[in-house]
C-alpha atoms as a PDB file:
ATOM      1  CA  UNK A   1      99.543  21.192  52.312  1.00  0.00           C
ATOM      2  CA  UNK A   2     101.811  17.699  53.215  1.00  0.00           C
ATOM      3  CA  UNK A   3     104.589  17.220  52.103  1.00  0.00           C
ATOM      4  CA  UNK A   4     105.193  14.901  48.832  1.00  0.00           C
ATOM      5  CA  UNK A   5     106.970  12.124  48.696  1.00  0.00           C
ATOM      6  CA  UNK A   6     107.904  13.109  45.033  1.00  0.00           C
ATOM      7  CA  UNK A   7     109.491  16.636  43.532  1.00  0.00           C
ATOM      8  CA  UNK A   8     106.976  18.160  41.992  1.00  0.00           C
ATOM      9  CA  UNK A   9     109.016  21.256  42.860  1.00  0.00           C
ATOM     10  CA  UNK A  10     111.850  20.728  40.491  1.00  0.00           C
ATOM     11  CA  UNK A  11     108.599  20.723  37.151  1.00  0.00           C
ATOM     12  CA  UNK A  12     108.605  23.725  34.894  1.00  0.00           C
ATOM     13  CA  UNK A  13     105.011  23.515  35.059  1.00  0.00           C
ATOM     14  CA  UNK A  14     105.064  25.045  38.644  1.00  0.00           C
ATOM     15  CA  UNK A  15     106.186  28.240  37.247  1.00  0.00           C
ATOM     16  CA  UNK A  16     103.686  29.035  34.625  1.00  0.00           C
ATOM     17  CA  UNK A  17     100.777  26.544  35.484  1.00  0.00           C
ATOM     18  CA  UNK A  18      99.242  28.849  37.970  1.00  0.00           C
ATOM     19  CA  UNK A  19      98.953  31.692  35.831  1.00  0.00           C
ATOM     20  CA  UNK A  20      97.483  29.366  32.526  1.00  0.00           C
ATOM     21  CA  UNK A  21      94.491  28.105  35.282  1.00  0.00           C
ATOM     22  CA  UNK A  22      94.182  31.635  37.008  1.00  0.00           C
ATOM     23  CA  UNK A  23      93.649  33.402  33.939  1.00  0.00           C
ATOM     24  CA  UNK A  24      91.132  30.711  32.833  1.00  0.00           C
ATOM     25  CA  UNK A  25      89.139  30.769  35.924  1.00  0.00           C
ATOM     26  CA  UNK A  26      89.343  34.480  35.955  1.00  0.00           C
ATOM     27  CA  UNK A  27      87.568  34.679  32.548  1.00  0.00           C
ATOM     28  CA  UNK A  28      84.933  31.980  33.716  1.00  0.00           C
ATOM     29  CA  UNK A  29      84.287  33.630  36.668  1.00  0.00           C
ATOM     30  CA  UNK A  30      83.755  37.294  34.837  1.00  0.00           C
ATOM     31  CA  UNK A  31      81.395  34.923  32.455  1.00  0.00           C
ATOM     32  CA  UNK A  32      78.999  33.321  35.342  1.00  0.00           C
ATOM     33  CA  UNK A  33      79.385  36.843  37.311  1.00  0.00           C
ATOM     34  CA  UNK A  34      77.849  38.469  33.782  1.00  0.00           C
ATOM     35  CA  UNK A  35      75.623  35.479  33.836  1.00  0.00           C
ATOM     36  CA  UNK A  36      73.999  35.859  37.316  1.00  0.00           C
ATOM     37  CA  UNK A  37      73.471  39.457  36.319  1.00  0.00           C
ATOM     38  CA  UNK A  38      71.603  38.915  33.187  1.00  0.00           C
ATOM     39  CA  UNK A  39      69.626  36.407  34.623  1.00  0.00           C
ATOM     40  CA  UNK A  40      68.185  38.628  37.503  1.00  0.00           C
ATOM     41  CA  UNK A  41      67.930  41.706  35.452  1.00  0.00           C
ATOM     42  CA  UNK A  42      65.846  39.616  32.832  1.00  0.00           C
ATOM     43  CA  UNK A  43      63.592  38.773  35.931  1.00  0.00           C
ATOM     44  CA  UNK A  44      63.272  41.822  36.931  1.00  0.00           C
ATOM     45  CA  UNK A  45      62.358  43.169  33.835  1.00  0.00           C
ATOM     46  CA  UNK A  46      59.721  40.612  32.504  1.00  0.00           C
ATOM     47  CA  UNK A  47      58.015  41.454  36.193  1.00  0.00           C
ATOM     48  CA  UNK A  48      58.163  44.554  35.661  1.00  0.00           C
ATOM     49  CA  UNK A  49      56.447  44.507  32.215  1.00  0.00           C
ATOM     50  CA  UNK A  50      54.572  41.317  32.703  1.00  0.00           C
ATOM     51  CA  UNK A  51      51.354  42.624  34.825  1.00  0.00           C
ATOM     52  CA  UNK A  52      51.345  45.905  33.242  1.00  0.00           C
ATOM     53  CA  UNK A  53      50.697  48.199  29.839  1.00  0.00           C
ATOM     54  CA  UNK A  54      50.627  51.937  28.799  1.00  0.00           C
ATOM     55  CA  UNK A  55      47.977  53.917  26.754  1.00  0.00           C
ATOM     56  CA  UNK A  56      49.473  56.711  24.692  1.00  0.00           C
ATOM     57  CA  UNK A  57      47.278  59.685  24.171  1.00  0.00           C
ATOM     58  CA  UNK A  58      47.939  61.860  21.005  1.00  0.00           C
ATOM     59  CA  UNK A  59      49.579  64.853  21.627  1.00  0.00           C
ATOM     60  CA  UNK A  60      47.980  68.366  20.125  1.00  0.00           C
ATOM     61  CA  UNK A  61      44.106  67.358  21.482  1.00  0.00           C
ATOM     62  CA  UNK A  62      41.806  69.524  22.306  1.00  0.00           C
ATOM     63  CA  UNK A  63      40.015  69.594  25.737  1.00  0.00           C
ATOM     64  CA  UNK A  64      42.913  67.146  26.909  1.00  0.00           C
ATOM     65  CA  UNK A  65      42.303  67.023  30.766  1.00  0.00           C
ATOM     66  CA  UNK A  66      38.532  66.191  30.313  1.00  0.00           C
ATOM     67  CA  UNK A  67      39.206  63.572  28.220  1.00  0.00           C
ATOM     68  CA  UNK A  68      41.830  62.179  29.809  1.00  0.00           C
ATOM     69  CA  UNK A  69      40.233  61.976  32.552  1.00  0.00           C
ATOM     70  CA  UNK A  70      37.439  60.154  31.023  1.00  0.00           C
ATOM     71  CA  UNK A  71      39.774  57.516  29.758  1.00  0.00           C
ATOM     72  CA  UNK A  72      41.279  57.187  33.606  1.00  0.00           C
ATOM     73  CA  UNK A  73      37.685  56.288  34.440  1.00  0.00           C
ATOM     74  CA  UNK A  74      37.390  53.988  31.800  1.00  0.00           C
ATOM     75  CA  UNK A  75      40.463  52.013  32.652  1.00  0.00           C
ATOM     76  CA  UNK A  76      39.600  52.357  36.375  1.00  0.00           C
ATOM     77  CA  UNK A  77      36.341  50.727  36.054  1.00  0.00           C
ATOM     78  CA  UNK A  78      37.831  48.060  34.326  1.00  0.00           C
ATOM     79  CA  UNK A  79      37.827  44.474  36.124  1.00  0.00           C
ATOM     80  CA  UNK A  80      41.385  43.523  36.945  1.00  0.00           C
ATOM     81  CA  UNK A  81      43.084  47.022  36.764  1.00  0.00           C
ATOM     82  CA  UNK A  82      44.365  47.637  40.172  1.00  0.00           C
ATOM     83  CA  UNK A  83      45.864  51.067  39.430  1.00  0.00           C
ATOM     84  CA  UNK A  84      46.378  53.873  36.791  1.00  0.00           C
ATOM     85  CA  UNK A  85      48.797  56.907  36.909  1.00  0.00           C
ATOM     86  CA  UNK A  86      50.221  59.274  34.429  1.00  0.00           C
ATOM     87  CA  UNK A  87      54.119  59.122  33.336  1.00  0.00           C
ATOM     88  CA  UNK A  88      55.605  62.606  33.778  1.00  0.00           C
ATOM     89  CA  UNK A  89      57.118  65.046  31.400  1.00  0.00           C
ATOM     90  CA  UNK A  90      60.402  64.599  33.152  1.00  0.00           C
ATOM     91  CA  UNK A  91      60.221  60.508  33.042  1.00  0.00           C
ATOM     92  CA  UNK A  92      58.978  60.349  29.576  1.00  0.00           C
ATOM     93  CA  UNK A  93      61.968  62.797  28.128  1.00  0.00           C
ATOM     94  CA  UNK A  94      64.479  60.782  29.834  1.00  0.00           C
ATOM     95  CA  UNK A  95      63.484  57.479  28.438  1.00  0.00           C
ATOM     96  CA  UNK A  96      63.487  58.888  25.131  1.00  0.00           C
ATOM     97  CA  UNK A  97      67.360  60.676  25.786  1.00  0.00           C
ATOM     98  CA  UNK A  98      68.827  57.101  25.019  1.00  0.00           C
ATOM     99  CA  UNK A  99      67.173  57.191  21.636  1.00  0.00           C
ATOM    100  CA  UNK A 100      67.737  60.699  20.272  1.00  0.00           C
ATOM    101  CA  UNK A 101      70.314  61.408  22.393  1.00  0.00           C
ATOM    102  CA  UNK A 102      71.273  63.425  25.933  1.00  0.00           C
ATOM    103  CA  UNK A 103      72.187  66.665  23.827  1.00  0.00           C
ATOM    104  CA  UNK A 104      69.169  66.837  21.925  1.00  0.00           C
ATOM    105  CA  UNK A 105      66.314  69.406  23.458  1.00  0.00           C
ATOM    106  CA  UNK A 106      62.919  67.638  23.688  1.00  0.00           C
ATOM    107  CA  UNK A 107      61.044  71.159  24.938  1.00  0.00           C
ATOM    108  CA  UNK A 108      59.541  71.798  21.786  1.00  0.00           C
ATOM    109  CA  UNK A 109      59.106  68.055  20.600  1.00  0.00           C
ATOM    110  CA  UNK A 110      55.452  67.371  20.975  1.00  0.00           C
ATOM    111  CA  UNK A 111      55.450  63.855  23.013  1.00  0.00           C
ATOM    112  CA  UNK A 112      52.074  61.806  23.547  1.00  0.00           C
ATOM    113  CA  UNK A 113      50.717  61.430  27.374  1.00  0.00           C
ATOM    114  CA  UNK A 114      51.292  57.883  28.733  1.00  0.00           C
ATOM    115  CA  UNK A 115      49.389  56.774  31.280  1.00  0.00           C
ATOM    116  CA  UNK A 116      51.099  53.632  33.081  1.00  0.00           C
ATOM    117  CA  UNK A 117      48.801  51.263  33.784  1.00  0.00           C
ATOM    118  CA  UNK A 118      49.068  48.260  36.278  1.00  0.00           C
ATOM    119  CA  UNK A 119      47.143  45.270  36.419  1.00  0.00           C
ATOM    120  CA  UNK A 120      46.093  42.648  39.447  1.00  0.00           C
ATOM    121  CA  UNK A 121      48.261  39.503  39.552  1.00  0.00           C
ATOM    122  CA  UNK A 122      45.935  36.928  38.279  1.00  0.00           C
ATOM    123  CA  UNK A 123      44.005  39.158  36.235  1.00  0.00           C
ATOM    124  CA  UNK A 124      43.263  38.827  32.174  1.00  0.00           C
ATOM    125  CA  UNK A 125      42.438  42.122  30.895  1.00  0.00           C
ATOM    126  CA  UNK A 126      40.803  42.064  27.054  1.00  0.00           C
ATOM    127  CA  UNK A 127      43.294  44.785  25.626  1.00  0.00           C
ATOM    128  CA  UNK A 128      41.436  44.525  22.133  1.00  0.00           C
ATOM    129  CA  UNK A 129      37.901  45.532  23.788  1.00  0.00           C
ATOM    130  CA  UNK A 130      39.680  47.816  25.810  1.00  0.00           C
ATOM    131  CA  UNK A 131      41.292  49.590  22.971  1.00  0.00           C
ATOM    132  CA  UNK A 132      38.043  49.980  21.197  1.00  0.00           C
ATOM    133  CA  UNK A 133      36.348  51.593  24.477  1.00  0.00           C
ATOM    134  CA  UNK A 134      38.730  54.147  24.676  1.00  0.00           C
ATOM    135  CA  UNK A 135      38.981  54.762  21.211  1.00  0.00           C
ATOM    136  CA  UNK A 136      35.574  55.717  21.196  1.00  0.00           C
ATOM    137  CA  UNK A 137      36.552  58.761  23.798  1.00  0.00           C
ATOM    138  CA  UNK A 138      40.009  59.596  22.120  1.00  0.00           C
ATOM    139  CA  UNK A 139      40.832  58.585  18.402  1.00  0.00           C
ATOM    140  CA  UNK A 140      44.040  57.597  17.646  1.00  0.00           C
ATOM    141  CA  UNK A 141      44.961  56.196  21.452  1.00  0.00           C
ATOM    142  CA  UNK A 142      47.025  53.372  21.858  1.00  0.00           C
ATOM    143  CA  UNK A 143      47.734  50.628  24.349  1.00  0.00           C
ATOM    144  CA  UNK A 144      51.023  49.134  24.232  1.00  0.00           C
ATOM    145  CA  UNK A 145      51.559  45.314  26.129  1.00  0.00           C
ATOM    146  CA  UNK A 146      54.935  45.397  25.825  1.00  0.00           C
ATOM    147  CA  UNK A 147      53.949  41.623  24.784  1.00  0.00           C
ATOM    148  CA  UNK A 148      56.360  41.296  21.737  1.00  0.00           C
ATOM    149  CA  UNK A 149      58.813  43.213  23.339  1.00  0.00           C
ATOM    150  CA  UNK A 150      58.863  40.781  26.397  1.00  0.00           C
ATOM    151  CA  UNK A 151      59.280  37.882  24.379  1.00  0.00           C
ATOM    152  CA  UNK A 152      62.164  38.782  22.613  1.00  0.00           C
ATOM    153  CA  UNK A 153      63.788  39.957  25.067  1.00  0.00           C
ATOM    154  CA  UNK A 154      63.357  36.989  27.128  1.00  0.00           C
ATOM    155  CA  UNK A 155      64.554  34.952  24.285  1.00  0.00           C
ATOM    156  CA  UNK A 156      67.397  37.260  23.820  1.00  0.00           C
ATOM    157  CA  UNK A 157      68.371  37.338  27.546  1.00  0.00           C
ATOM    158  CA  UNK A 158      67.812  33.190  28.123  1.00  0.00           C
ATOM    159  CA  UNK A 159      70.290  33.403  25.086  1.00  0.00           C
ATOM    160  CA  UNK A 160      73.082  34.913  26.575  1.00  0.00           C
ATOM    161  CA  UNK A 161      72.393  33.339  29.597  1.00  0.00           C
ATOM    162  CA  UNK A 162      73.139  29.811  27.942  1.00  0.00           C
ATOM    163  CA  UNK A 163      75.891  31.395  25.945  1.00  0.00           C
ATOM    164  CA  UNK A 164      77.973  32.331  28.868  1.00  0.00           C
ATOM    165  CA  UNK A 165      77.335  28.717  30.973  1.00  0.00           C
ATOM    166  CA  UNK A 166      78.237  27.366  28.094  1.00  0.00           C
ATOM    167  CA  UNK A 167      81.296  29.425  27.558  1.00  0.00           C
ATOM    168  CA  UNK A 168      82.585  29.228  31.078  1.00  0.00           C
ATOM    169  CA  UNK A 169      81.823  25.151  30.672  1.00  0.00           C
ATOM    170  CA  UNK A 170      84.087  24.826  28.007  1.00  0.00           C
ATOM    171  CA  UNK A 171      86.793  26.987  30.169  1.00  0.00           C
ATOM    172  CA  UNK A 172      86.228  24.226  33.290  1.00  0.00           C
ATOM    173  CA  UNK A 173      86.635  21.567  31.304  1.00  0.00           C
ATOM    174  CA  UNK A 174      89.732  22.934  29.402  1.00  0.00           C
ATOM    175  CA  UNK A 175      91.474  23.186  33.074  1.00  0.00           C
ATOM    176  CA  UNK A 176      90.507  19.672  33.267  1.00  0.00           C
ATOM    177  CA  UNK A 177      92.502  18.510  30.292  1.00  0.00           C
ATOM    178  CA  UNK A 178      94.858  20.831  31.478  1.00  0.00           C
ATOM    179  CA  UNK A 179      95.189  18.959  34.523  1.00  0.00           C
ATOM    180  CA  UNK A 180      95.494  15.245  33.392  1.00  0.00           C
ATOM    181  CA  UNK A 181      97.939  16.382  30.710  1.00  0.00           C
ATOM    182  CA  UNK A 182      99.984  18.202  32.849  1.00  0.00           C
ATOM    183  CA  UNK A 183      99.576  14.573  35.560  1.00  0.00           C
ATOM    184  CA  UNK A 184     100.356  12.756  32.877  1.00  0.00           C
ATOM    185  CA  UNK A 185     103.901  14.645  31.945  1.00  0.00           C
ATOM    186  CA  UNK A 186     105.002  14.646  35.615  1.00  0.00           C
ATOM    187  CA  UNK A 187     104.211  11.046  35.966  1.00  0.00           C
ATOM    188  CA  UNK A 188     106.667  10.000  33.038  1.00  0.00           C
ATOM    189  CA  UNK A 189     109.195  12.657  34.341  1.00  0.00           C
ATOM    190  CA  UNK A 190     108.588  11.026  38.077  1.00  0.00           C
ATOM    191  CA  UNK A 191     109.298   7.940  36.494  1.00  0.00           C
ATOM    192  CA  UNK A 192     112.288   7.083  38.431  1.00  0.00           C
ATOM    193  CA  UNK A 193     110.984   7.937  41.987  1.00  0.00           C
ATOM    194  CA  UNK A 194     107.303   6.512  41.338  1.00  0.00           C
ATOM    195  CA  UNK A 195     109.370   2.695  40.613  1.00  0.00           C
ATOM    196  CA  UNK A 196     111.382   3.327  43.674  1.00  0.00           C
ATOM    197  CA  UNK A 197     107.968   3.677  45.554  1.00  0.00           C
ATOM    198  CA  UNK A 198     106.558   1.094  44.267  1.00  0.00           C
ATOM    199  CA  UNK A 199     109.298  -0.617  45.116  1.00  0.00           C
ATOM    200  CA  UNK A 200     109.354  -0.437  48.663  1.00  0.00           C
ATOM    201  CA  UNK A 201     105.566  -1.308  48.992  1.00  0.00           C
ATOM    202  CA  UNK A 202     103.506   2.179  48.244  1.00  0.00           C
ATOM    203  CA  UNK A 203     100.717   1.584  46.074  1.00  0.00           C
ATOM    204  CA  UNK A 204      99.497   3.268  43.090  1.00  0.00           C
ATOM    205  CA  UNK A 205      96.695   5.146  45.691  1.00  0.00           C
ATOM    206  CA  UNK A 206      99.340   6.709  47.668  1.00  0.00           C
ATOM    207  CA  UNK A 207     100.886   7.911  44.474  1.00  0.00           C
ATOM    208  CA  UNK A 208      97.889   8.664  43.621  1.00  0.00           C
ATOM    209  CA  UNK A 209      97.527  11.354  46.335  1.00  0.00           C
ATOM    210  CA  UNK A 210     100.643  12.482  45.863  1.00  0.00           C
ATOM    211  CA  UNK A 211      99.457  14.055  41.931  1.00  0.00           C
ATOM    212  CA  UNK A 212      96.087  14.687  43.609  1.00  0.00           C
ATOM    213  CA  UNK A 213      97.732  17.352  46.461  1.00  0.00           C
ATOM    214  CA  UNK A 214     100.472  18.330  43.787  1.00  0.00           C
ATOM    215  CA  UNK A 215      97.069  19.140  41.723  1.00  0.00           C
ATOM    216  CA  UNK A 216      94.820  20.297  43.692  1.00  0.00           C
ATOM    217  CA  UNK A 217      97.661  23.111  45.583  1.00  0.00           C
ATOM    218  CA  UNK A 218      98.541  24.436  41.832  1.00  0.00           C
ATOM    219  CA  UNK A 219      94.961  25.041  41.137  1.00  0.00           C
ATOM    220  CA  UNK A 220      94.040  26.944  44.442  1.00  0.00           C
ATOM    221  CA  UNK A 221      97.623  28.867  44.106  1.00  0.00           C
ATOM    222  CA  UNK A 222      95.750  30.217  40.298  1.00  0.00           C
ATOM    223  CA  UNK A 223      91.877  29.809  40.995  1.00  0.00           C
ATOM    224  CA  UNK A 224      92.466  32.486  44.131  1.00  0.00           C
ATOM    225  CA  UNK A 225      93.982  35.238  42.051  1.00  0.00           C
ATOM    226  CA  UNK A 226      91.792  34.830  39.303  1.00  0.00           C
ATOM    227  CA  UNK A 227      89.126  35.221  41.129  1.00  0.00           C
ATOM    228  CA  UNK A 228      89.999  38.019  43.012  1.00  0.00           C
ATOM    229  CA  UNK A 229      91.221  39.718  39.722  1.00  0.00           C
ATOM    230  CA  UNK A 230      87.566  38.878  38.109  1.00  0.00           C
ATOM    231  CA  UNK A 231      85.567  40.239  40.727  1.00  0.00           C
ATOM    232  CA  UNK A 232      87.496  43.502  40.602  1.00  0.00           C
ATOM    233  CA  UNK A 233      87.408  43.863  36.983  1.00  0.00           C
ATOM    234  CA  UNK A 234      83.959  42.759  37.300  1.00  0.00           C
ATOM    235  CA  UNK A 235      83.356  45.689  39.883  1.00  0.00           C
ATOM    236  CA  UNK A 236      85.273  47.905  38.222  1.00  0.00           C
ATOM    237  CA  UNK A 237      83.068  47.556  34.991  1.00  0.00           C
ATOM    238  CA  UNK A 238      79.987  48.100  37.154  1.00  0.00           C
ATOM    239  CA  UNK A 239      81.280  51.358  38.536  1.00  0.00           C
ATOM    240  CA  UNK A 240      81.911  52.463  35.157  1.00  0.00           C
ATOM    241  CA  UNK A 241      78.393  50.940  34.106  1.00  0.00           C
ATOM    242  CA  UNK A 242      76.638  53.065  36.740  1.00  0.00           C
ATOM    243  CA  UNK A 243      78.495  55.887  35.340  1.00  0.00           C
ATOM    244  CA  UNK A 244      76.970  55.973  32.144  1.00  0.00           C
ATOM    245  CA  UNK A 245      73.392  56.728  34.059  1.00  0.00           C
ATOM    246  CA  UNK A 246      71.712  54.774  31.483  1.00  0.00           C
ATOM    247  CA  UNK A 247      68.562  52.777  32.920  1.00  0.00           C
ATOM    248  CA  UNK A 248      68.777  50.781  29.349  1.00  0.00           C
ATOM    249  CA  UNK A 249      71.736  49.005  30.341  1.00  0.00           C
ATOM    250  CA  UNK A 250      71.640  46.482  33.117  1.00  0.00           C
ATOM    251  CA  UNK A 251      74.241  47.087  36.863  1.00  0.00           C
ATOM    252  CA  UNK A 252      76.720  45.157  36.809  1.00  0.00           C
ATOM    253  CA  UNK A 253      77.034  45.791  40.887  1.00  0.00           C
ATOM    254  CA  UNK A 254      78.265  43.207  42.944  1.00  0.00           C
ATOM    255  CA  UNK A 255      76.003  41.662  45.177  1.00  0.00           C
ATOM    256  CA  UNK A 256      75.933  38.282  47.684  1.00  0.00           C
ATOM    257  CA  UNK A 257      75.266  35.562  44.573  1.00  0.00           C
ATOM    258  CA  UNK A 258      78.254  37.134  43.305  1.00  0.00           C
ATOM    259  CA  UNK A 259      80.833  37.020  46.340  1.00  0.00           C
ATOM    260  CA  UNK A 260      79.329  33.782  47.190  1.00  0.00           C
ATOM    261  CA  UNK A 261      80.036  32.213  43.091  1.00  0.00           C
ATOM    262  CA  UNK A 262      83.778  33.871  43.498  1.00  0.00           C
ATOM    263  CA  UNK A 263      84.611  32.174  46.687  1.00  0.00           C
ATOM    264  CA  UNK A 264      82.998  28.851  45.743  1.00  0.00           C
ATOM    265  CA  UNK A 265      84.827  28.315  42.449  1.00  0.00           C
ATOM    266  CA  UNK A 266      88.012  27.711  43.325  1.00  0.00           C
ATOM    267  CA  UNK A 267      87.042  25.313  45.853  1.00  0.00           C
ATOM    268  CA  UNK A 268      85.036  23.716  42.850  1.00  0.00           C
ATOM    269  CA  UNK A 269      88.093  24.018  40.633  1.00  0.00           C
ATOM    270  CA  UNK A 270      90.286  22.074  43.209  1.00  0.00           C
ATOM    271  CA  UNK A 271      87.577  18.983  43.830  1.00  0.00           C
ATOM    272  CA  UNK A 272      87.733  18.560  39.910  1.00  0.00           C
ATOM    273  CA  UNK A 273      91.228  19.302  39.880  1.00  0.00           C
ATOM    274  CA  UNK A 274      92.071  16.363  42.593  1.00  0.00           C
ATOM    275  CA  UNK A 275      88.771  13.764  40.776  1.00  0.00           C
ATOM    276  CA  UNK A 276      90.972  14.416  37.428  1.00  0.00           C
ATOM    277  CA  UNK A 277      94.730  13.933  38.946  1.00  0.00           C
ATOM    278  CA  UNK A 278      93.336  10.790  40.619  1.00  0.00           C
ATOM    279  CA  UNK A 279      91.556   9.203  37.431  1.00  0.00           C
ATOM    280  CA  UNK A 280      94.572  10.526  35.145  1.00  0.00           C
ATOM    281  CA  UNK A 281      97.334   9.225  37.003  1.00  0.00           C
ATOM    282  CA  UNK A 282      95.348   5.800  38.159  1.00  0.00           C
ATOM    283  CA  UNK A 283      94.730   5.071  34.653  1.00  0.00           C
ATOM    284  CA  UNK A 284      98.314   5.434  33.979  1.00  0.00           C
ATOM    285  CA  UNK A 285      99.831   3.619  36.851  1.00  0.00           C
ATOM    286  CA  UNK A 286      97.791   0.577  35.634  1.00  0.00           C
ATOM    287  CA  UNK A 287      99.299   0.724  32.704  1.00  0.00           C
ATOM    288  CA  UNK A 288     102.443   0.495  33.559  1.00  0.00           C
ATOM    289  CA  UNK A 289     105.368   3.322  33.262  1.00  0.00           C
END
């Protein structure tokens, strides 16, 4: 970074500046990082439930593997089913182990058969008519959409997501105020050099510049850290995430849209820190010291 003209050096702000804007960015970036990953997982999730729906079979029937496979027929000749397949034992127990918990023995608990049930892209399946087929072969079955399920949890999820831009928003624009206050103070403590400058010709652009470097070099010297800081943490969190072996909870891995928002926000942080040095201390200049 060139040299300045004025000391910014000599500023108490120098010393603790850098940490107030890395821990800021630090929390935004563990906020957008969080954000990215609720995003895709809610993606993934409404695809995954969105062309697809289960039938639950009682448990305790009689002549189960006939009729079963009657209702496999059924669903098979169906126009826009593209496949059928029965959830195993093993599957089924360990989606319920979240619920009742890992300790609990599901041996002897008498669980329905779920048949997972996957439908064509474009197709519209009449689950009421289908339902009243199939309860015709096996009373008491049940098809499950998933539809209310879906929908709140794609309300739940855009939620968040809006939550933690919003969050990390307000975090930005605090290092913005940050930043012209702290222009500000240094401009009345500069007050003495900035007259000599003008004095010998500079003009309030060059001085300008000289807030804008000043600026921009604090921010990059706290943005950096923070950001390395938050995407450990952030990896950190997912290790201990995956951990937990829970397919409930979303991974907090790290992937590319992740190193990629890390490495662009300080560069972000430093273009708003030098647009708000230069309107800050151009504002002031005009005004007169």
């Amino acid at each position: 970074m060139k040299k300045t003209d004025i000391p910014f050096s000599t500023d108490d702000s120098h010393a603790f500046l850098p940490w107030v804007i890395g821990i800021m960015v630090g929390l935004a970036g563990l906020l957008l990082c969080l954000g990215l990953t609720v995003d895709g997982w809610m993606v993934e999730r409404h695809q995954n439930y969105e062309k697809r729906f289960t039938v639950n079979i009682p448990a305790g029937l009689d002549d189960l593997d006939k009729k079963m496979k009657v209702v496999t027929e059924v669903l098979q000749a169906t126009k826009g089913i593209s496949s059928v397949s029965q959830v195993g034992k093993d599957k089924l127990q360990d989606m319920l182990k979240p619920w009742i918990g890992r300790n609990s023995s599901l041996e002897n608990l008498p669980l329905p058969t779920v048949l997972d049930v996957t439908m064509d892209n474009n197709a519209i399946v009449n689950l009421g008519e289908l339902q009243t087929k199939l309860a015709i072969v096996i009373s008491g079955i049940e098809i499950d959409s998933h539809e209310q399920w879906v929908a709140n949890f794609s309300d739940f999820s855009a939620t968040l997501s809006y939550l933690v831009i919003i969050l990390a928003v307000l975090i930005i624009s605090g290092l913005s105020l940050t930043i012209a206050f702290t222009s500000r103070a240094a401009l009345k403590l500069h007050a003495r050099t900035i007259n000599l400058l003008h004095s010998i010709g500079a003009e309030d652009r060059y001085i300008s510049r000289q807030f804008q470097r000043d600026a921009c070099r604090l921010t990059l010297y706290g943005t950096v850290p923070g950001c390395i800081a938050a995407g450990l943490i952030y990896w950190a969190t997912g290790l201990y995430m995956k951990s937990l072996g829970s397919s409930m909870l979303p991974s907090l891995a790290m992937h590319l849209p992740h190193f990629v928002l890390l490495l662009a926000l300080p560069l972000a942080c430093a273009a708003i820190a030098w647009i708000t040095a230069r309107y800050s201390v151009l504002q002031q200049l005009q005004h007169k010291l």
